[in-house]
Protein backbone atom coordinates (compact mmCIF):
# COMPACT_ATOMS: atom_id res chain seq x y z
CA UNK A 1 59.96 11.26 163.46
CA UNK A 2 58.61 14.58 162.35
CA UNK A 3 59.82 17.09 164.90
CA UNK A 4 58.33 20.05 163.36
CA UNK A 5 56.03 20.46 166.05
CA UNK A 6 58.67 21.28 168.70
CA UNK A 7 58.98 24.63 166.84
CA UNK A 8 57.83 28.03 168.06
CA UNK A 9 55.75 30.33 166.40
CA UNK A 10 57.35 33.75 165.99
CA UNK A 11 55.02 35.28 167.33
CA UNK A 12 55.71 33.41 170.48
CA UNK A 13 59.27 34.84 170.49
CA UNK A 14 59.29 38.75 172.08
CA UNK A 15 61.41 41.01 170.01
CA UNK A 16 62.05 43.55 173.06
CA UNK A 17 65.39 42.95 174.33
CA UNK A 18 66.84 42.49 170.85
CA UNK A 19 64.96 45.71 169.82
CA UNK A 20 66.66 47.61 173.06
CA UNK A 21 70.08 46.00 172.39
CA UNK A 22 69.69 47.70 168.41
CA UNK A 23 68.41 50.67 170.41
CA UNK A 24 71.59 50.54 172.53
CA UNK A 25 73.94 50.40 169.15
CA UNK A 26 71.50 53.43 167.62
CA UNK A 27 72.82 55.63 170.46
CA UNK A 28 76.57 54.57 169.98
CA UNK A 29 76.53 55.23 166.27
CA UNK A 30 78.06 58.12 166.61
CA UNK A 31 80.16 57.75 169.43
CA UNK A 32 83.79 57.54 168.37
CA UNK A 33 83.34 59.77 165.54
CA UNK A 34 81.45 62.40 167.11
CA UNK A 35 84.88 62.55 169.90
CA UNK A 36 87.26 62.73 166.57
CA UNK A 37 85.32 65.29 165.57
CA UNK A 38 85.26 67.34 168.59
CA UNK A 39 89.31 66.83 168.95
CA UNK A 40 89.47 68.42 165.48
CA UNK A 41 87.33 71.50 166.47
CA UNK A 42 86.29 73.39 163.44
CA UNK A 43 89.37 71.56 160.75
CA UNK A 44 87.21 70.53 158.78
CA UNK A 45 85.15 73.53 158.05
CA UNK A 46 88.15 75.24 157.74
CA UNK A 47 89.73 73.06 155.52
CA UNK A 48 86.47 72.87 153.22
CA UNK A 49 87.52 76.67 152.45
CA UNK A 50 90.87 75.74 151.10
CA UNK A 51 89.88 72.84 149.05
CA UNK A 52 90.73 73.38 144.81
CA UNK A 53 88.06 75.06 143.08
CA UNK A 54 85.70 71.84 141.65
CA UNK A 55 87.29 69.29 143.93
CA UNK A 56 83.29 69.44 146.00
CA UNK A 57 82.09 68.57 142.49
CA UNK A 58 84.97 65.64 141.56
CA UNK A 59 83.85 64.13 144.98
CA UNK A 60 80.40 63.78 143.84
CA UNK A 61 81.81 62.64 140.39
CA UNK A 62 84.19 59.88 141.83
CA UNK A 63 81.05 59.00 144.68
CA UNK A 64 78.63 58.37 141.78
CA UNK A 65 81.30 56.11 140.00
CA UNK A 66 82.65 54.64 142.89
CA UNK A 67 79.09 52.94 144.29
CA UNK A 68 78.20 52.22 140.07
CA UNK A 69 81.49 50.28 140.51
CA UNK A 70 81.26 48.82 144.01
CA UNK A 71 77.62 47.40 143.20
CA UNK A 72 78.59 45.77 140.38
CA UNK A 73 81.80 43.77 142.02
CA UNK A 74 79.93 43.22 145.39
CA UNK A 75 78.92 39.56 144.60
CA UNK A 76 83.09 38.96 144.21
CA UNK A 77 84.00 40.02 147.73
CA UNK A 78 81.08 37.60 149.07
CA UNK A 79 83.45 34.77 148.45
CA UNK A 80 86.42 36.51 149.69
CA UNK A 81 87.74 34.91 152.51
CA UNK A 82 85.65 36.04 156.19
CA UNK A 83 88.52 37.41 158.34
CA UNK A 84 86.41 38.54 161.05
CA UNK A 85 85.29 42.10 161.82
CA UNK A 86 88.59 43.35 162.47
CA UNK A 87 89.77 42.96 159.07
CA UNK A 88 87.54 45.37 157.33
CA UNK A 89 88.08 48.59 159.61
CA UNK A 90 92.08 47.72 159.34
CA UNK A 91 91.84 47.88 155.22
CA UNK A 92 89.80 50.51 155.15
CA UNK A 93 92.58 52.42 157.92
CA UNK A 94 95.69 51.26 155.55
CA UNK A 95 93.52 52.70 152.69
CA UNK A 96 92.57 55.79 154.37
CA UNK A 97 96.51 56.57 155.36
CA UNK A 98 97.52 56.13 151.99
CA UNK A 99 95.15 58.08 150.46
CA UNK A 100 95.97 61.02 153.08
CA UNK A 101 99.65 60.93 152.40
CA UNK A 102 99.62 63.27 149.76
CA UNK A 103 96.95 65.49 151.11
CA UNK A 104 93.88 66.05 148.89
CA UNK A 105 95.50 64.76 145.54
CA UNK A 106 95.99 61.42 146.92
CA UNK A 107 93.03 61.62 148.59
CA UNK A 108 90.43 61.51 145.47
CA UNK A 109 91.63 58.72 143.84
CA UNK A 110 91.42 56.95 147.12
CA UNK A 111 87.65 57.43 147.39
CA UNK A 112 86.38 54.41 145.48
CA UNK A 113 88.51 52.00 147.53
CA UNK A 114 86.74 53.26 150.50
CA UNK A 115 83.47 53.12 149.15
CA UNK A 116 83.83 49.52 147.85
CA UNK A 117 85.56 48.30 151.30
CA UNK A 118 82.49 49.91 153.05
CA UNK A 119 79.62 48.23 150.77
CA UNK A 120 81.43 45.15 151.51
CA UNK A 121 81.08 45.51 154.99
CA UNK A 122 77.25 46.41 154.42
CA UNK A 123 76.69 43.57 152.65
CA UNK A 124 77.94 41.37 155.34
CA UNK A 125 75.90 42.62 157.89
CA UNK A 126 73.23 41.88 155.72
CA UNK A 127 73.91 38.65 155.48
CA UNK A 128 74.58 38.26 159.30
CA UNK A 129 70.98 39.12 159.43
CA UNK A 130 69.51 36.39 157.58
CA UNK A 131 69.55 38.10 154.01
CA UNK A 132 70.95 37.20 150.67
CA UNK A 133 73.11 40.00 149.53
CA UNK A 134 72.88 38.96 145.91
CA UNK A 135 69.24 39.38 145.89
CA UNK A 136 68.33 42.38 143.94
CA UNK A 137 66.06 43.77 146.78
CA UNK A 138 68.77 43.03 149.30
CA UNK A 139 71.62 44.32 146.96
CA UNK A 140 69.41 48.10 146.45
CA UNK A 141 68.72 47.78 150.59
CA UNK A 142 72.81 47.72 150.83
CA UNK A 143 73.38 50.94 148.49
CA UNK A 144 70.31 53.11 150.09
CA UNK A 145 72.63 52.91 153.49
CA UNK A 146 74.46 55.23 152.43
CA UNK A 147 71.86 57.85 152.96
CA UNK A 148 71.92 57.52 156.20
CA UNK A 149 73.53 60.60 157.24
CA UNK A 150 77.19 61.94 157.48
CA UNK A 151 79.36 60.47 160.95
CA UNK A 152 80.87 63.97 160.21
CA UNK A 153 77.50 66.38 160.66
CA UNK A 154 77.48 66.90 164.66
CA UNK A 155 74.23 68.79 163.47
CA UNK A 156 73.01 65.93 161.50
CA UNK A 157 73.96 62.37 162.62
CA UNK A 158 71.91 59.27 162.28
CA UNK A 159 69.25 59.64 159.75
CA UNK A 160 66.52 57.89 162.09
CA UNK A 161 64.05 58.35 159.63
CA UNK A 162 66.06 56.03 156.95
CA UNK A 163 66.26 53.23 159.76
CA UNK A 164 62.91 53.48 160.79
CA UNK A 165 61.22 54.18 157.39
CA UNK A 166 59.32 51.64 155.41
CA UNK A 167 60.46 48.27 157.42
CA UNK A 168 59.37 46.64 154.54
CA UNK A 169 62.33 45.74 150.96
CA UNK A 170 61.10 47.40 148.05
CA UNK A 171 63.61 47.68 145.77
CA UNK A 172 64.21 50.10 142.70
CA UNK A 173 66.71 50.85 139.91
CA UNK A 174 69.95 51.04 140.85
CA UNK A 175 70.71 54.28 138.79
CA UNK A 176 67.65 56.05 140.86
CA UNK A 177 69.52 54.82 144.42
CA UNK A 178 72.69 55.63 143.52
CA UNK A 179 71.32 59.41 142.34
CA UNK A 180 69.33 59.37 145.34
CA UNK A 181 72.02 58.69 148.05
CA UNK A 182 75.18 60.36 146.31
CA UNK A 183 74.73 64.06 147.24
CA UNK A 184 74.52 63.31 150.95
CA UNK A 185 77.40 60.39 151.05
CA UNK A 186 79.61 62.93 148.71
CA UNK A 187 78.87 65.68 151.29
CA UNK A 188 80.34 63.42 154.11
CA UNK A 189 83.21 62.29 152.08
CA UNK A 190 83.90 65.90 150.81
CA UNK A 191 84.32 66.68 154.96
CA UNK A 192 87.02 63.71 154.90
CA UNK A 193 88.72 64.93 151.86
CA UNK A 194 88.62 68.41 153.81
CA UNK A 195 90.39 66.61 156.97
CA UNK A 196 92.87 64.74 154.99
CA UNK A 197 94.10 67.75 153.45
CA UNK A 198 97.03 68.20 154.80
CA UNK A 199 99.89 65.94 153.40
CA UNK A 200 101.41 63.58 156.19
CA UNK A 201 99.43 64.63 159.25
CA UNK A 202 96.31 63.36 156.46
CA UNK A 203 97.43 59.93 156.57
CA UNK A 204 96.71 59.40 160.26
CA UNK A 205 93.43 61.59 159.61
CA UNK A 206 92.91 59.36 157.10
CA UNK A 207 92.99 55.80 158.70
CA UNK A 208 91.19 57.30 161.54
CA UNK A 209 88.22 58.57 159.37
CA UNK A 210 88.49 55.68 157.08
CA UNK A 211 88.30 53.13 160.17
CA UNK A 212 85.32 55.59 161.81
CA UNK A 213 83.20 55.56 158.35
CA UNK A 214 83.12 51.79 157.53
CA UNK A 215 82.20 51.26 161.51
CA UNK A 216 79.13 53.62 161.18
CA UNK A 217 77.44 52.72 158.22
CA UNK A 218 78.54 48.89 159.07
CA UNK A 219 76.78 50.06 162.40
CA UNK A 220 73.87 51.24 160.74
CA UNK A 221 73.40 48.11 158.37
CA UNK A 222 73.26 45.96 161.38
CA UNK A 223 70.45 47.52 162.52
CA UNK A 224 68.60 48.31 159.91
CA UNK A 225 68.95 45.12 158.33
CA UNK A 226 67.87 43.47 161.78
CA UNK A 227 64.79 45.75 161.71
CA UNK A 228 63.87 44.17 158.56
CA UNK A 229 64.27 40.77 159.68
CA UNK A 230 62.16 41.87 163.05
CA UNK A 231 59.02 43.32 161.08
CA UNK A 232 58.93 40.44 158.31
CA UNK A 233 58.65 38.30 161.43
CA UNK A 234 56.50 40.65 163.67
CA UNK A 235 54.74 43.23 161.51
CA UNK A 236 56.38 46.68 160.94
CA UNK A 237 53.74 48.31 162.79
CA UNK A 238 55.15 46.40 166.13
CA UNK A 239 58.87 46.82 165.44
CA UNK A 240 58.80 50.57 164.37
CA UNK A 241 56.83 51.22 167.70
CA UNK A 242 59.21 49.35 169.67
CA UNK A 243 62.19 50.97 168.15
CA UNK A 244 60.81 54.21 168.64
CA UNK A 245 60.01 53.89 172.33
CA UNK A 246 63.34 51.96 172.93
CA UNK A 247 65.39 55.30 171.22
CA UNK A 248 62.75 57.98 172.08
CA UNK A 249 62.55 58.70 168.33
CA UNK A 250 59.01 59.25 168.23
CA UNK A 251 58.75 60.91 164.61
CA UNK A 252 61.47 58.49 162.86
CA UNK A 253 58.70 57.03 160.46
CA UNK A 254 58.28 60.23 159.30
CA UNK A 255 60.81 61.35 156.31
């Protein structure tokens, strides 16, 4: 017997409460890191001072490489064993202590692991919203999250305007995404480097940033990924006003 007929219609289902809920996790984005951050004080800017003269630029260097690299050994972790969302924020701690045991110098070379173990966790929050991280849409969707702003910029925050803007996959070279998104994502990981500076007291820095960074942009995947899903079955034009009353973020489309 065909049953096809007992199905709804999308537009029969109402979006609202699952836009409020992503509403709810757009407001705790932030959260923890923003209290690490305020427990620090002003570390980090101070610490920025001290950094060796072209470590800013070997950030951006070992950023660049480190997504080139990530992106093209994604599809490998996607038949890694699941082991639940804990797993990912306690690799990515271990990680970050290790690389802030030796202060800064330990600290570079530690920057690709944490960029690969946070793609990873993109990418399955991409899939947990329906989407095929190996498609090549998908797979530049997963990279351009990283442009969504710095957990370390109190002045800065969620970049509302990446969430909200163009509900709609579209694509594009990787090279142009990756060039694209590296300044800002080596800004916020020249701010960890800068707070794992210190040898020792860096490797609890260290986990604790490492463990805060792969939560927000994990965060941030889940939503925007779920916006996606929302406005390819609602329209954009629906979703994006929804989200926008449900956050107060009247001008995020704009950007």
């Amino acid at each position: 017997m065909d049953q096809t007929h007992l199905a709804l219609p999308a537009h029969h289902y109402d979006p609202a409460l699952e836009i409020e809920g992503l509403a709810q996790r757009y407001r705790r984005a932030n959260g923890p890191m923003m209290r690490l951050v305020g427990r620090m004080g002003n570390a980090v800017e101070k610490q920025l001072a001290v950094l060796p003269e072209g470590a800013r630029k070997q950030v951006e260097t070992l950023v660049a490489g480190a997504l080139e690299q990530a992106h093209r050994v994604a599809s490998a972790g996607r038949h890694a064993p699941n082991l639940g969302p804990k797993a990912a924020p306690a690799l990515a701690a271990l990680s970050g202590a290790i690389g802030g045991a030796g202060g800064w110098v330990t600290a570079l070379p530690e920057i690709p692991v944490s960029v690969t173990l946070i793609l990873h966790a993109i990418r399955r929050a991409a899939e947990a919203q329906g989407f095929d991280p190996d498609d090549p849409a998908i797979r530049a969707e997963c990279l351009r999250v990283f442009s969504a702003g710095s957990p370390l910029a109190a002045d800065d925050g969620v970049n509302s305007a990446y969430l909200g803007a163009r509900l709609a996959l579209s694509g594009g070279t990787v090279q142009n995404i990756i060039a694209a998104v590296t300044p800002r994502l080596a800004a916020a990981f020249g701010q960890k480097l800068a707070a794992q500076a210190v040898p020792v007291i860096g490797a609890v820095t260290g986990a604790a940033l490492n463990t805060a960074f792969l939560n927000y942009y994990r965060e941030l995947a889940h939503i925007r990924f779920a916006l996606l899903r929302l406005a390819e079955q609602h329209g954009a034009e629906r979703v994006l006003q929804d989200f926008q009353r449900a956050t107060g973020t009247l001008s995020i489309s704009k950007a």
